[in-house]
Protein backbone atom coordinates (compact mmCIF):
# COMPACT_ATOMS: atom_id res chain seq x y z
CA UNK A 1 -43.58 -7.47 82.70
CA UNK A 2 -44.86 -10.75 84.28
CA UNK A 3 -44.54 -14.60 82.84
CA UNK A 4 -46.69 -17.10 83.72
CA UNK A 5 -45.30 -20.00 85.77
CA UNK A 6 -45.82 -22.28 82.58
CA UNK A 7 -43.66 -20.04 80.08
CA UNK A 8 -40.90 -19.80 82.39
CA UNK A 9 -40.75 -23.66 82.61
CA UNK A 10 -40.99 -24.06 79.07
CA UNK A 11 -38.75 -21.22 78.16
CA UNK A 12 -35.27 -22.40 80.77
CA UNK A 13 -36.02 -25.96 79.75
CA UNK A 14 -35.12 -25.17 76.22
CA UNK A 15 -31.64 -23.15 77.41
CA UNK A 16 -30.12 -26.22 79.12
CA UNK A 17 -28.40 -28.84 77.48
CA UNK A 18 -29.67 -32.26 78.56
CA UNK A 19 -27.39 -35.71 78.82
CA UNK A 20 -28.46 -39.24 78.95
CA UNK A 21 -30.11 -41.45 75.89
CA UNK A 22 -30.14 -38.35 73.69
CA UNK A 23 -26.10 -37.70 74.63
CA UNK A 24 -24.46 -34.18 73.87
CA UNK A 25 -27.31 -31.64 72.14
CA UNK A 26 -27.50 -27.94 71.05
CA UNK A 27 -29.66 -25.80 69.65
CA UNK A 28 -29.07 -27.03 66.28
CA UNK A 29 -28.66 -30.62 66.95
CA UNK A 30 -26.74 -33.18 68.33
CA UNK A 31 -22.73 -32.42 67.79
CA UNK A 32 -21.21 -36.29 68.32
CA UNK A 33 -21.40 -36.84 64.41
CA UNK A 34 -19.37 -33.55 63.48
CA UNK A 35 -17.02 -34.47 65.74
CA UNK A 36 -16.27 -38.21 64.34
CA UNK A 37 -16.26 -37.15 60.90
CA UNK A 38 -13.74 -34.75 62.06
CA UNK A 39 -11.68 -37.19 63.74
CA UNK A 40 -12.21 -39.76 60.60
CA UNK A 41 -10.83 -36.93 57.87
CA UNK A 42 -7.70 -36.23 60.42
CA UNK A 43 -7.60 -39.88 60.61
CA UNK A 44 -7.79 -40.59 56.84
CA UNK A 45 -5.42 -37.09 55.99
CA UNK A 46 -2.71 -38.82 58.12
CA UNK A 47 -3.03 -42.25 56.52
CA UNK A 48 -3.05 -40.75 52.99
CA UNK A 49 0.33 -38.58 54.09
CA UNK A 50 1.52 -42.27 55.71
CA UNK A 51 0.97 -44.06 52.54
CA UNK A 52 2.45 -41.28 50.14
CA UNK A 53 5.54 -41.04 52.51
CA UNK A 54 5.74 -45.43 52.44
CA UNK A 55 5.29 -45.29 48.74
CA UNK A 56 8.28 -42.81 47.99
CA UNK A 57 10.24 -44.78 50.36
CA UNK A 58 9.81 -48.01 48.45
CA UNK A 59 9.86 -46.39 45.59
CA UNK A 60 13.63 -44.44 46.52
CA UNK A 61 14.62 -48.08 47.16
CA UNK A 62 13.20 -49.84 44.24
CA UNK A 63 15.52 -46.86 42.66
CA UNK A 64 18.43 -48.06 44.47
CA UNK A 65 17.99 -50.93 43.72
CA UNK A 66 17.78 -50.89 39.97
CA UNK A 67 21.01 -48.58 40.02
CA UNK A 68 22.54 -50.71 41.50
CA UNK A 69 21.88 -53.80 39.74
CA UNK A 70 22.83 -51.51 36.89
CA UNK A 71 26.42 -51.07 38.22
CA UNK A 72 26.65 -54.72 39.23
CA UNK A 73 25.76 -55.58 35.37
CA UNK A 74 28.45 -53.17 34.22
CA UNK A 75 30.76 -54.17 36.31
CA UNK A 76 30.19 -58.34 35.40
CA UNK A 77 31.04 -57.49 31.57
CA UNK A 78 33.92 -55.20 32.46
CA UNK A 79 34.89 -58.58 34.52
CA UNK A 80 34.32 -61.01 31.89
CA UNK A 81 36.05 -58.83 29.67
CA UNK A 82 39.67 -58.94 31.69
CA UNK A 83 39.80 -62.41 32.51
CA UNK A 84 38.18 -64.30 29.36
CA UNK A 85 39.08 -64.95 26.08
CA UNK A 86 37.15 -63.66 23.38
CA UNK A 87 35.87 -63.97 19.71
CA UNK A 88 36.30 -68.01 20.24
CA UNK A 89 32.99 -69.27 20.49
CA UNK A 90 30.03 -68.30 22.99
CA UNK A 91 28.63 -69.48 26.28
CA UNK A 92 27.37 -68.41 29.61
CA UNK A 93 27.84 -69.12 33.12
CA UNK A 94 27.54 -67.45 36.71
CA UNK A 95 30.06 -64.92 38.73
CA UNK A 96 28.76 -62.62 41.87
CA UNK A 97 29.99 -59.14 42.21
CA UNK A 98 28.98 -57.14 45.20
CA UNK A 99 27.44 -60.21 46.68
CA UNK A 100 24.69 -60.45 43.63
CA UNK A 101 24.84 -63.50 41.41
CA UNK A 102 24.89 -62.17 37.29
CA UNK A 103 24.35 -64.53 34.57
CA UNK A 104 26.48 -63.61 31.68
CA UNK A 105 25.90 -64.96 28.17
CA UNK A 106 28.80 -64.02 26.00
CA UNK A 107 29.78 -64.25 21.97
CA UNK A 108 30.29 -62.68 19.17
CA UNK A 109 27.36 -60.77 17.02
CA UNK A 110 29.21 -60.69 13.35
CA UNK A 111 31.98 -58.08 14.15
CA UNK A 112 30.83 -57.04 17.67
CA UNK A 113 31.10 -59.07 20.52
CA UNK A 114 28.26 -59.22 23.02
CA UNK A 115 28.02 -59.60 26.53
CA UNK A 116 24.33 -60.15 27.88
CA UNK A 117 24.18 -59.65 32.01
CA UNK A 118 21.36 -60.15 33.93
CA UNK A 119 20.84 -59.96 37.94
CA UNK A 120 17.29 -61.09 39.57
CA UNK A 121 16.70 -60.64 43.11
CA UNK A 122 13.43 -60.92 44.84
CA UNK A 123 11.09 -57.77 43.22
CA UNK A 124 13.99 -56.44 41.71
CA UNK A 125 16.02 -57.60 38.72
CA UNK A 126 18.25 -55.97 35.71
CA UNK A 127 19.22 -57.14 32.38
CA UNK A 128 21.41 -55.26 29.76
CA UNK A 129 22.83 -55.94 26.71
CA UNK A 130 26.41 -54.50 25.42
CA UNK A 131 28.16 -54.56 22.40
CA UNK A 132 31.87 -54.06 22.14
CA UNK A 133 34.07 -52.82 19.39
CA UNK A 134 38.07 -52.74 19.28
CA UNK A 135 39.83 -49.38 19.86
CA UNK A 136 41.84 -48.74 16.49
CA UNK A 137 45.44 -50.25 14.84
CA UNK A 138 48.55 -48.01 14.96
CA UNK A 139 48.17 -48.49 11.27
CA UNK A 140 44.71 -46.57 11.04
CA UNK A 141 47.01 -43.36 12.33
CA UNK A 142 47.39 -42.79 8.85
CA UNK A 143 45.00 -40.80 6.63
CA UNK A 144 46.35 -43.81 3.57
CA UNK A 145 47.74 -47.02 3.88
CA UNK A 146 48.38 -49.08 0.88
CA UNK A 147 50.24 -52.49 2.10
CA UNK A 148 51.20 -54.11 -1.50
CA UNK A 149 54.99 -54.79 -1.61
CA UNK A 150 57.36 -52.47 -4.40
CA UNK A 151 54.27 -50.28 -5.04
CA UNK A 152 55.52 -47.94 -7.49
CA UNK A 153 53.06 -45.04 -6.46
CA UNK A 154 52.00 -41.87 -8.22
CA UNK A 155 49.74 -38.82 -7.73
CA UNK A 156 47.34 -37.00 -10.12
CA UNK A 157 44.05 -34.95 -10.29
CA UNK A 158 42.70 -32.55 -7.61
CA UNK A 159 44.02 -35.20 -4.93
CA UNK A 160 43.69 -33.54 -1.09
CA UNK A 161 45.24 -35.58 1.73
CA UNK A 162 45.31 -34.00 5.42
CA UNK A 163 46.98 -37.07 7.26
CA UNK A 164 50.26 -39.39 6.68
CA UNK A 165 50.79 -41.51 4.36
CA UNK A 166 52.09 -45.15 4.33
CA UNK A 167 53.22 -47.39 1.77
CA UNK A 168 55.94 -49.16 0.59
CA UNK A 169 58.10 -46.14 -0.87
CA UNK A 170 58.75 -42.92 -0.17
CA UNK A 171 58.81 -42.06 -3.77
CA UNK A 172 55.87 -40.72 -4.95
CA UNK A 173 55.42 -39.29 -8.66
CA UNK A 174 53.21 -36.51 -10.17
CA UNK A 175 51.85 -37.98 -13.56
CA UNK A 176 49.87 -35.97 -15.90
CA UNK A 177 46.48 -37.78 -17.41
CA UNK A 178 44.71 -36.26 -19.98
CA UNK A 179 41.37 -34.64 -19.09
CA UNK A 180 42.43 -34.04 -15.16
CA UNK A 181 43.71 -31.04 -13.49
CA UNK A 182 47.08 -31.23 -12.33
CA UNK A 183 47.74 -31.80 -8.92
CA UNK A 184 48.82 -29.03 -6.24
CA UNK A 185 52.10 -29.24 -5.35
CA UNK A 186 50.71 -28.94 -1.53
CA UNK A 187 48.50 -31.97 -1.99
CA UNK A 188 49.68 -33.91 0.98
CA UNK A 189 49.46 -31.94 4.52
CA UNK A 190 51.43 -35.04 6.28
CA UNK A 191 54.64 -36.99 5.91
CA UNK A 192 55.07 -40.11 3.61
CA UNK A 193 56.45 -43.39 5.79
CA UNK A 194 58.15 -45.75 4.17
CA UNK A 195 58.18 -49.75 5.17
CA UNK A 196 58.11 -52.57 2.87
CA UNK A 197 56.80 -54.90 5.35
CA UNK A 198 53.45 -53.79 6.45
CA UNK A 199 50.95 -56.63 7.15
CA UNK A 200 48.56 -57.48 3.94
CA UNK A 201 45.76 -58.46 6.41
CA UNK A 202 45.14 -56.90 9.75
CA UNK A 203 41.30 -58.60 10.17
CA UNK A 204 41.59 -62.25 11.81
CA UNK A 205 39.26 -63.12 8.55
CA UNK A 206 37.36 -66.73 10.28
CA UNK A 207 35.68 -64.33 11.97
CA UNK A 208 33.82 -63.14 8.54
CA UNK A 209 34.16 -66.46 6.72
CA UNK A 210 32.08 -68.25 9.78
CA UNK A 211 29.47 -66.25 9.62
CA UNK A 212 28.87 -68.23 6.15
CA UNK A 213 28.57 -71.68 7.60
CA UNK A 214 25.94 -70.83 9.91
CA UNK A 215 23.59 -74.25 10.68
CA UNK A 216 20.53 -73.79 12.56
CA UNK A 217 20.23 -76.18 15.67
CA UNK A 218 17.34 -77.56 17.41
CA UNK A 219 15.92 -74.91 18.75
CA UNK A 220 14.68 -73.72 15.49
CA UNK A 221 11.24 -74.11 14.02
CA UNK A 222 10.61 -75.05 10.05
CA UNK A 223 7.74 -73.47 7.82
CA UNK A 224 7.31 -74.82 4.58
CA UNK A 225 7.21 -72.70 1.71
CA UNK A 226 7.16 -68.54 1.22
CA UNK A 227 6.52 -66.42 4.12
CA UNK A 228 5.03 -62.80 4.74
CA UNK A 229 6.20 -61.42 7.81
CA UNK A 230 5.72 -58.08 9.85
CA UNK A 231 7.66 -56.47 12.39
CA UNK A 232 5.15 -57.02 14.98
CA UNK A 233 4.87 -60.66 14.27
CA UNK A 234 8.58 -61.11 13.96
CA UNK A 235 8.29 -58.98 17.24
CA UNK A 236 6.81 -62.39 18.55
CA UNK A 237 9.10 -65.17 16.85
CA UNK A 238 11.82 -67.48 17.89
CA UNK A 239 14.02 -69.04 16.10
CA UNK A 240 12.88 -69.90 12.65
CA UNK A 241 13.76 -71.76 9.54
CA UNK A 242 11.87 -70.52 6.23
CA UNK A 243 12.55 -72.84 3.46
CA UNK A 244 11.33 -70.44 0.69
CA UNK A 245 11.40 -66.55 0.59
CA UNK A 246 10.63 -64.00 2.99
CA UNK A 247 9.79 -60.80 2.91
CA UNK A 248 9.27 -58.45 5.62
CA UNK A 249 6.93 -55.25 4.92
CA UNK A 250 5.23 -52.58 7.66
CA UNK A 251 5.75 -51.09 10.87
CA UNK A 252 4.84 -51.45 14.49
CA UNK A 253 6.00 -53.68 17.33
CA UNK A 254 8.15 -53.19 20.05
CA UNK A 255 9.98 -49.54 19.91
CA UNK A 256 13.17 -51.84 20.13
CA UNK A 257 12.93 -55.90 21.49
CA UNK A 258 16.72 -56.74 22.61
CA UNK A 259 15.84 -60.71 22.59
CA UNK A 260 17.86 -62.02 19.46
CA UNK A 261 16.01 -63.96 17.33
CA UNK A 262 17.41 -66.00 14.13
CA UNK A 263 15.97 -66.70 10.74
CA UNK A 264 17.21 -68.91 8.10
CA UNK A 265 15.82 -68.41 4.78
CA UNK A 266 16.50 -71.12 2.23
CA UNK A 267 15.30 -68.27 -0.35
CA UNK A 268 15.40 -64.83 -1.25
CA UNK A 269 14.75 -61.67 1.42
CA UNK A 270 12.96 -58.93 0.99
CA UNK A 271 12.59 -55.96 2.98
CA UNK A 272 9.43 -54.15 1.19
CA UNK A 273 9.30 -50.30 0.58
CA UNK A 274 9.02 -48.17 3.73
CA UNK A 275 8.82 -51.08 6.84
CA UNK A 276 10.36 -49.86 10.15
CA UNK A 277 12.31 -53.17 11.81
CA UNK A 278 13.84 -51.68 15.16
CA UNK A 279 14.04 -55.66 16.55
CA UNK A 280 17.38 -57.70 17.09
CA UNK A 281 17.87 -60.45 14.92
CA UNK A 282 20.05 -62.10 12.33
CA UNK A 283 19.12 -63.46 9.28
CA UNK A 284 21.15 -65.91 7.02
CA UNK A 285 19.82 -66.07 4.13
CA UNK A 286 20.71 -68.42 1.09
CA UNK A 287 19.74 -66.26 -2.15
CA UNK A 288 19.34 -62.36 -2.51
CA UNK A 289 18.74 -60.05 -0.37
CA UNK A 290 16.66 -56.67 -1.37
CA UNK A 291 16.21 -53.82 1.16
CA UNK A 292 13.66 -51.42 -0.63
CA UNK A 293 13.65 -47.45 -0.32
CA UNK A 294 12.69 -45.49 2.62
CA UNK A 295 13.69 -48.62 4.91
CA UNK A 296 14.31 -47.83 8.81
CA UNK A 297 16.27 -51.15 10.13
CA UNK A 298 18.20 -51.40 13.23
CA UNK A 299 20.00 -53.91 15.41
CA UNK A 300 20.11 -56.72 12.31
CA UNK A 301 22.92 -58.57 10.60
CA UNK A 302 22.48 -60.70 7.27
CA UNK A 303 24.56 -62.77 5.85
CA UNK A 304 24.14 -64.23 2.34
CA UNK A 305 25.94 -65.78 -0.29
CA UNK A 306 24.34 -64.15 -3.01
CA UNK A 307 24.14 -60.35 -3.33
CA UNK A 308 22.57 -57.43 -0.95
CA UNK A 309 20.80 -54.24 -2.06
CA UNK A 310 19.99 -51.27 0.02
CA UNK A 311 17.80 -48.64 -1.67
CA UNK A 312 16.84 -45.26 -1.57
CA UNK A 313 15.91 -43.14 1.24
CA UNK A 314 16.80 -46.01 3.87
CA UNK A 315 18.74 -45.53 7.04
CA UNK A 316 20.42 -47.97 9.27
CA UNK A 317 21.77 -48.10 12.23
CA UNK A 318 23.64 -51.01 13.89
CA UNK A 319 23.39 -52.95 11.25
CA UNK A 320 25.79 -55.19 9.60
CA UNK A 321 25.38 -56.52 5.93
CA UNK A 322 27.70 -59.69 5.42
CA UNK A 323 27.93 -60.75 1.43
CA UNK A 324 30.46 -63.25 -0.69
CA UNK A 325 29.01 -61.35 -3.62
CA UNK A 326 28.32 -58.19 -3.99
CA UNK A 327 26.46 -55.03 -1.76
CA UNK A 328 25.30 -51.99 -3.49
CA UNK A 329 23.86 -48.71 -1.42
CA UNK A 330 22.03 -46.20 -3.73
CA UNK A 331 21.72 -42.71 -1.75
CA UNK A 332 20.94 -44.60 1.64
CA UNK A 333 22.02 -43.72 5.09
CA UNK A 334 24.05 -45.37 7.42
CA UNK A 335 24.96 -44.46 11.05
CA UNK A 336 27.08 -45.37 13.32
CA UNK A 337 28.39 -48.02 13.96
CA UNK A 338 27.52 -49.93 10.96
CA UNK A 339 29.45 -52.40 8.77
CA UNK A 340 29.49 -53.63 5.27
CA UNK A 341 31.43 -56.61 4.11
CA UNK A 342 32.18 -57.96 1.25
CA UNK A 343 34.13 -61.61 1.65
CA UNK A 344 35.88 -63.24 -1.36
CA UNK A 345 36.88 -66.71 -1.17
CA UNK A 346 39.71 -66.69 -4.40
CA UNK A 347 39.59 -70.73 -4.63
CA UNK A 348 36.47 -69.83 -7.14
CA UNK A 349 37.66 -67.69 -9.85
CA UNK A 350 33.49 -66.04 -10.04
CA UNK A 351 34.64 -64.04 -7.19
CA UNK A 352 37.38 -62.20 -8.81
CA UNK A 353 34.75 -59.28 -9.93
CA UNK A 354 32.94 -59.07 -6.94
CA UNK A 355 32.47 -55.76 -5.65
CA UNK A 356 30.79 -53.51 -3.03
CA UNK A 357 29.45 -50.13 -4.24
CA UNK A 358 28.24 -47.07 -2.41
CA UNK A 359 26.30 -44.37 -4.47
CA UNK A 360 25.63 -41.17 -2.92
CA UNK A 361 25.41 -42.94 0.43
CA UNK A 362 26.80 -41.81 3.65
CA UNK A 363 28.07 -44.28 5.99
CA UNK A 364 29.01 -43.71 8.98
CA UNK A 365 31.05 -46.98 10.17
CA UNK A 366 33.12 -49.85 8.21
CA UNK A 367 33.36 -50.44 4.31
CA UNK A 368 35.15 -53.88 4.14
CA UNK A 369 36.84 -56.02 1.58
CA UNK A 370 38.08 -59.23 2.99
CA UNK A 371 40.16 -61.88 1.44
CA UNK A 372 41.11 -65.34 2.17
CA UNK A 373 44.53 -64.43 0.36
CA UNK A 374 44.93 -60.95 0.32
CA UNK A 375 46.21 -59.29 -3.10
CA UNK A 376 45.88 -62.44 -4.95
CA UNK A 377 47.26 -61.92 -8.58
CA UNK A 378 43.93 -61.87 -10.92
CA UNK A 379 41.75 -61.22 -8.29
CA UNK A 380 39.80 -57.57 -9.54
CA UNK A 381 37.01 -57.69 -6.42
CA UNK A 382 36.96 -53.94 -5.08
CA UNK A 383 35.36 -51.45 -3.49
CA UNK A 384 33.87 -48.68 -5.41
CA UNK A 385 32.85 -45.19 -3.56
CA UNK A 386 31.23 -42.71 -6.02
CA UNK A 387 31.75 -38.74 -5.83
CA UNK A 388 28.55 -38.01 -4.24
CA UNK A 389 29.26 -40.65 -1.19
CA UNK A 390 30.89 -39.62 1.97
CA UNK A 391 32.83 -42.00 4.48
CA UNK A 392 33.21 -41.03 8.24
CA UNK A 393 35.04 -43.92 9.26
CA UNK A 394 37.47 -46.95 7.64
CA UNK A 395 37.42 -47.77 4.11
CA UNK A 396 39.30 -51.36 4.25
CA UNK A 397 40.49 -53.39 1.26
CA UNK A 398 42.56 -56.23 1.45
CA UNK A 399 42.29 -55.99 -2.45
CA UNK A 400 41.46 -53.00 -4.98
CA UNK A 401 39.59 -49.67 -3.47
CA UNK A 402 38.42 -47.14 -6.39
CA UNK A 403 37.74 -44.61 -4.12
CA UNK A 404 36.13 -41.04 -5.89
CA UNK A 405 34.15 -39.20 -2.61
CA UNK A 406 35.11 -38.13 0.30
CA UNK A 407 36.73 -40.13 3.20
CA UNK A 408 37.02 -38.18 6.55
CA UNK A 409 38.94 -41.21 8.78
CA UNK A 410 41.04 -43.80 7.15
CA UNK A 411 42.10 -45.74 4.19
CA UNK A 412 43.26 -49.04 3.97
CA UNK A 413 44.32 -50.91 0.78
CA UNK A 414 46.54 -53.30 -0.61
CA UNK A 415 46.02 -51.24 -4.35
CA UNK A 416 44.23 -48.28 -5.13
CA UNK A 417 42.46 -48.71 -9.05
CA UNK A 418 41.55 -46.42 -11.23
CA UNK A 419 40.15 -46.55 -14.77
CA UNK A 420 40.09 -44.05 -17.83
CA UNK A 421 39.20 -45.33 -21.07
CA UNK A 422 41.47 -47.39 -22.28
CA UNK A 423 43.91 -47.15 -19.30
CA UNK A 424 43.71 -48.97 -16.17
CA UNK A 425 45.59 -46.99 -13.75
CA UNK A 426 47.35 -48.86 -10.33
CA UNK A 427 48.29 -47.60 -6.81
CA UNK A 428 47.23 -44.16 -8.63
CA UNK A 429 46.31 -41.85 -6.41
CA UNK A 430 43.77 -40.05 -8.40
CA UNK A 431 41.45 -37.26 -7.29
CA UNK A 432 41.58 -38.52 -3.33
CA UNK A 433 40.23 -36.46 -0.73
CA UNK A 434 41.07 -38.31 2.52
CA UNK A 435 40.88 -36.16 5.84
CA UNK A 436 42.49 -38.33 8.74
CA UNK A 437 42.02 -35.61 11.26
CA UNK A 438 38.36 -35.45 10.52
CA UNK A 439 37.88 -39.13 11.79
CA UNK A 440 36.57 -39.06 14.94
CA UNK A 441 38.46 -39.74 18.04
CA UNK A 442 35.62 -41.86 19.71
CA UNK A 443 35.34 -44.41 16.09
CA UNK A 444 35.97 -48.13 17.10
CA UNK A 445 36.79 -51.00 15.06
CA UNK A 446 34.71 -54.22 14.31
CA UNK A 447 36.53 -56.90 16.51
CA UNK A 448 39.08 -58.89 14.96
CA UNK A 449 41.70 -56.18 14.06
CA UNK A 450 44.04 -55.82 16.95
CA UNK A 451 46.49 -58.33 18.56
CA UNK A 452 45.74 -56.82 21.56
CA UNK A 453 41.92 -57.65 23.44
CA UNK A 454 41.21 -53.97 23.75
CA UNK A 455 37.96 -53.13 23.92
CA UNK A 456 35.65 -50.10 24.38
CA UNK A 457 31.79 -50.06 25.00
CA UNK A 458 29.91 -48.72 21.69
CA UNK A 459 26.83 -50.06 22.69
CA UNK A 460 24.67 -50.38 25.88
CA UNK A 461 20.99 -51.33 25.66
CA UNK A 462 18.85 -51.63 29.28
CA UNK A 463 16.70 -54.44 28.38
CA UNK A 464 14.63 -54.27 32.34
């Protein structure tokens, strides 16, 4: 077969690649492009795996970090705590452990006593909030204490006690009362201790009685009049004086906001039906307080003068309820740690029927009658525990306790009461069922119990 001269040209001209102006060409094109956009995803894939790889790193350090400002936090309350003395005012000021300055803020919240710590370095920082409670008295070894000189002590009903007993005597006698079952001659699974000097008060009681003369400084703002509040615009507040009545009703804000706030209400308080309050705050209030049912509240203390109702349905959890009057719990919930305290000043003679009550309420924490003069003749104030509540804790009286649930931890007394038409019945113990080695082992005190500063951590809260 034979070409012409001009299809020959044409056809090897096509075959070879050609260089110059047009650069690298083949038969589909020019291949200079493919190959940068090649060289730009390799480029780009190994940046990406660079940045990743920079970005964990940082990241493993911020980690670090924060861990460690964690520990160096810890470690600046665990400090404070062995070389300051406590429950004596507040303050703050600046140590350095592990070569990081902390600010710690100290003083006492009611019956815990806080320590505030906070580190800030450059990009990193830490902050946390602890609360302390007091590991327990010798005395609270017992399932029963009752510290009233010469009690002349007897036992009736369906009385149970797993746990030693205390008192003044070792005498104790079976009575018969009409209407009650007699009581099993195995009602006591411990041994009876006798001393005639055990201490009427173990609680330093200024620490309670304090808490009543509570005067707002400057920081604090005044509204005039009645106030509505919710949680999310408490969630925003400083301190704040309301001269009329407050009341608090919803839910939302912060999940929990660990800067205190404090409100003084010159008028009654009023926690409405159903609100969920997670922040921390105090609140001294001057007339009544009412939490309604189905009430979620955390992290608060009150203080009145006047009376405090919890109702039904509500839970609570570190929360402490201070009254000089009279606090009543119908079927609410308490966890741990909370406390309830009932302080009676005896130079007014009104006091003298105070009492706290618990109906078919669980609480899981402190029940406390305080006294400026414990087992002052006249003085009736008590502490009343119905059949349906249950106690895992301390049930402390420095006066009466009429005690007809279940305690699993530890009573405290200087009397017990008892009534049954017409007869009022003393240092009777009458249908008790107190189970001292159902208290558990980790339960604290509320500070201001021991001689001794020993404290244990029962709260710790990382604020950043």
């Amino acid at each position: 077969m034979r070409y012409s001269k001009t299809f020959l040209k044409k056809y090897f001209t096509s075959k070879r690649d050609t260089s110059g102006k047009h650069g690298f060409k083949s038969e589909r094109g020019y291949i200079l492009p493919s190959v940068m956009l090649i060289g730009f995803l390799v480029i780009s894939m190994l940046f990406s795996v660079f940045v990743i790889v920079s970005f964990n790193y940082r990241l493993d350090i911020k980690r670090f970090n924060k861990k460690k400002y964690e520990l160096v936090c810890y470690s600046a309350a665990q400090k404070h705590l062995r070389y300051f003395s406590h429950e004596n005012g507040s303050g703050n000021y600046v140590t350095v452990v592990d070569s990081c300055p902390v600010l710690v803020t100290y003083g006492m919240k009611g019956l815990y006593y806080s320590i505030q710590t906070e580190v800030k370095k450059t990009g990193d920082s830490s902050k946390t909030l602890f609360l302390f409670n007091r590991f327990i008295n010798p005395e609270f070894e017992n399932a029963l204490i009752i510290s009233k000189p010469n009690a002349n002590l007897s036992v009736a009903g369906e009385t149970r006690i797993t746990g030693d007993v205390l008192t003044s005597s070792t005498r104790i006698n079976r009575g018969n009362i009409f209407g009650l079952k007699s009581t099993d001659k195995n009602y006591l699974d411990g041994k009876i201790t006798a001393n005639n000097e055990i201490r009427t008060k173990l609680l330093a009681d200024t620490l309670v009685k304090n808490l009543f003369t509570f005067v707002p400084d400057s920081t604090f703002t005044i509204y005039e009049g009645n106030a509505s509040l919710s949680p999310v615009e408490i969630d925003g507040l400083k301190n704040i004086i309301i001269t009329g009545d407050l009341r608090i009703n919803g839910i939302g804000g912060s999940k929990v906001n660990y800067t205190n706030v404090k409100i003084k209400v010159g008028g009654k308080l009023f926690i409405e039906e159903g609100t969920e309050l997670k922040r921390e705050v105090e609140i001294y209030c001057d007339s009544a307080v009412a939490i309604g049912r189905n009430v979620k509240l955390e992290n608060a203390m009150i203080v009145t003068r006047s009376g405090i109702s919890v109702g039904q349905g509500s839970e609570l959890q570190y929360v402490q309820l201070f009254s000089t009057k009279s606090i009543k719990s119908d079927e609410a919930f308490f966890k741990f740690p909370s406390v309830l305290c009932l302080y009676i000043e005896t130079t007014n003679k009104k006091n003298y029927r105070n009492q706290m009550e618990l109906k078919s309420t669980i609480l899981n924490g402190s029940a406390m009658l305080v006294c400026d003069i414990a087992g002052l003749s006249g003085n009736q104030s008590k502490i009343i525990i119905d059949e349906k509540s249950v106690v895992h804790g301390m049930v402390y009286s420095e006066n009466y306790a009429e005690i007809h649930g279940e305690i699993n931890g530890s009573v405290y007394v200087n009397s017990l009461w008892y009534y049954k038409e017409p007869t009022q019945y003393l240092n009777w113990m009458i249908d008790l069922n107190i189970n001292r080695k159902k208290f558990d082992p980790e339960f604290l005190l509320p500070v201001g119990f021991s001689d001794e500063q020993k404290y244990k951590l029962v709260r710790e809260a990382w604020i950043y």
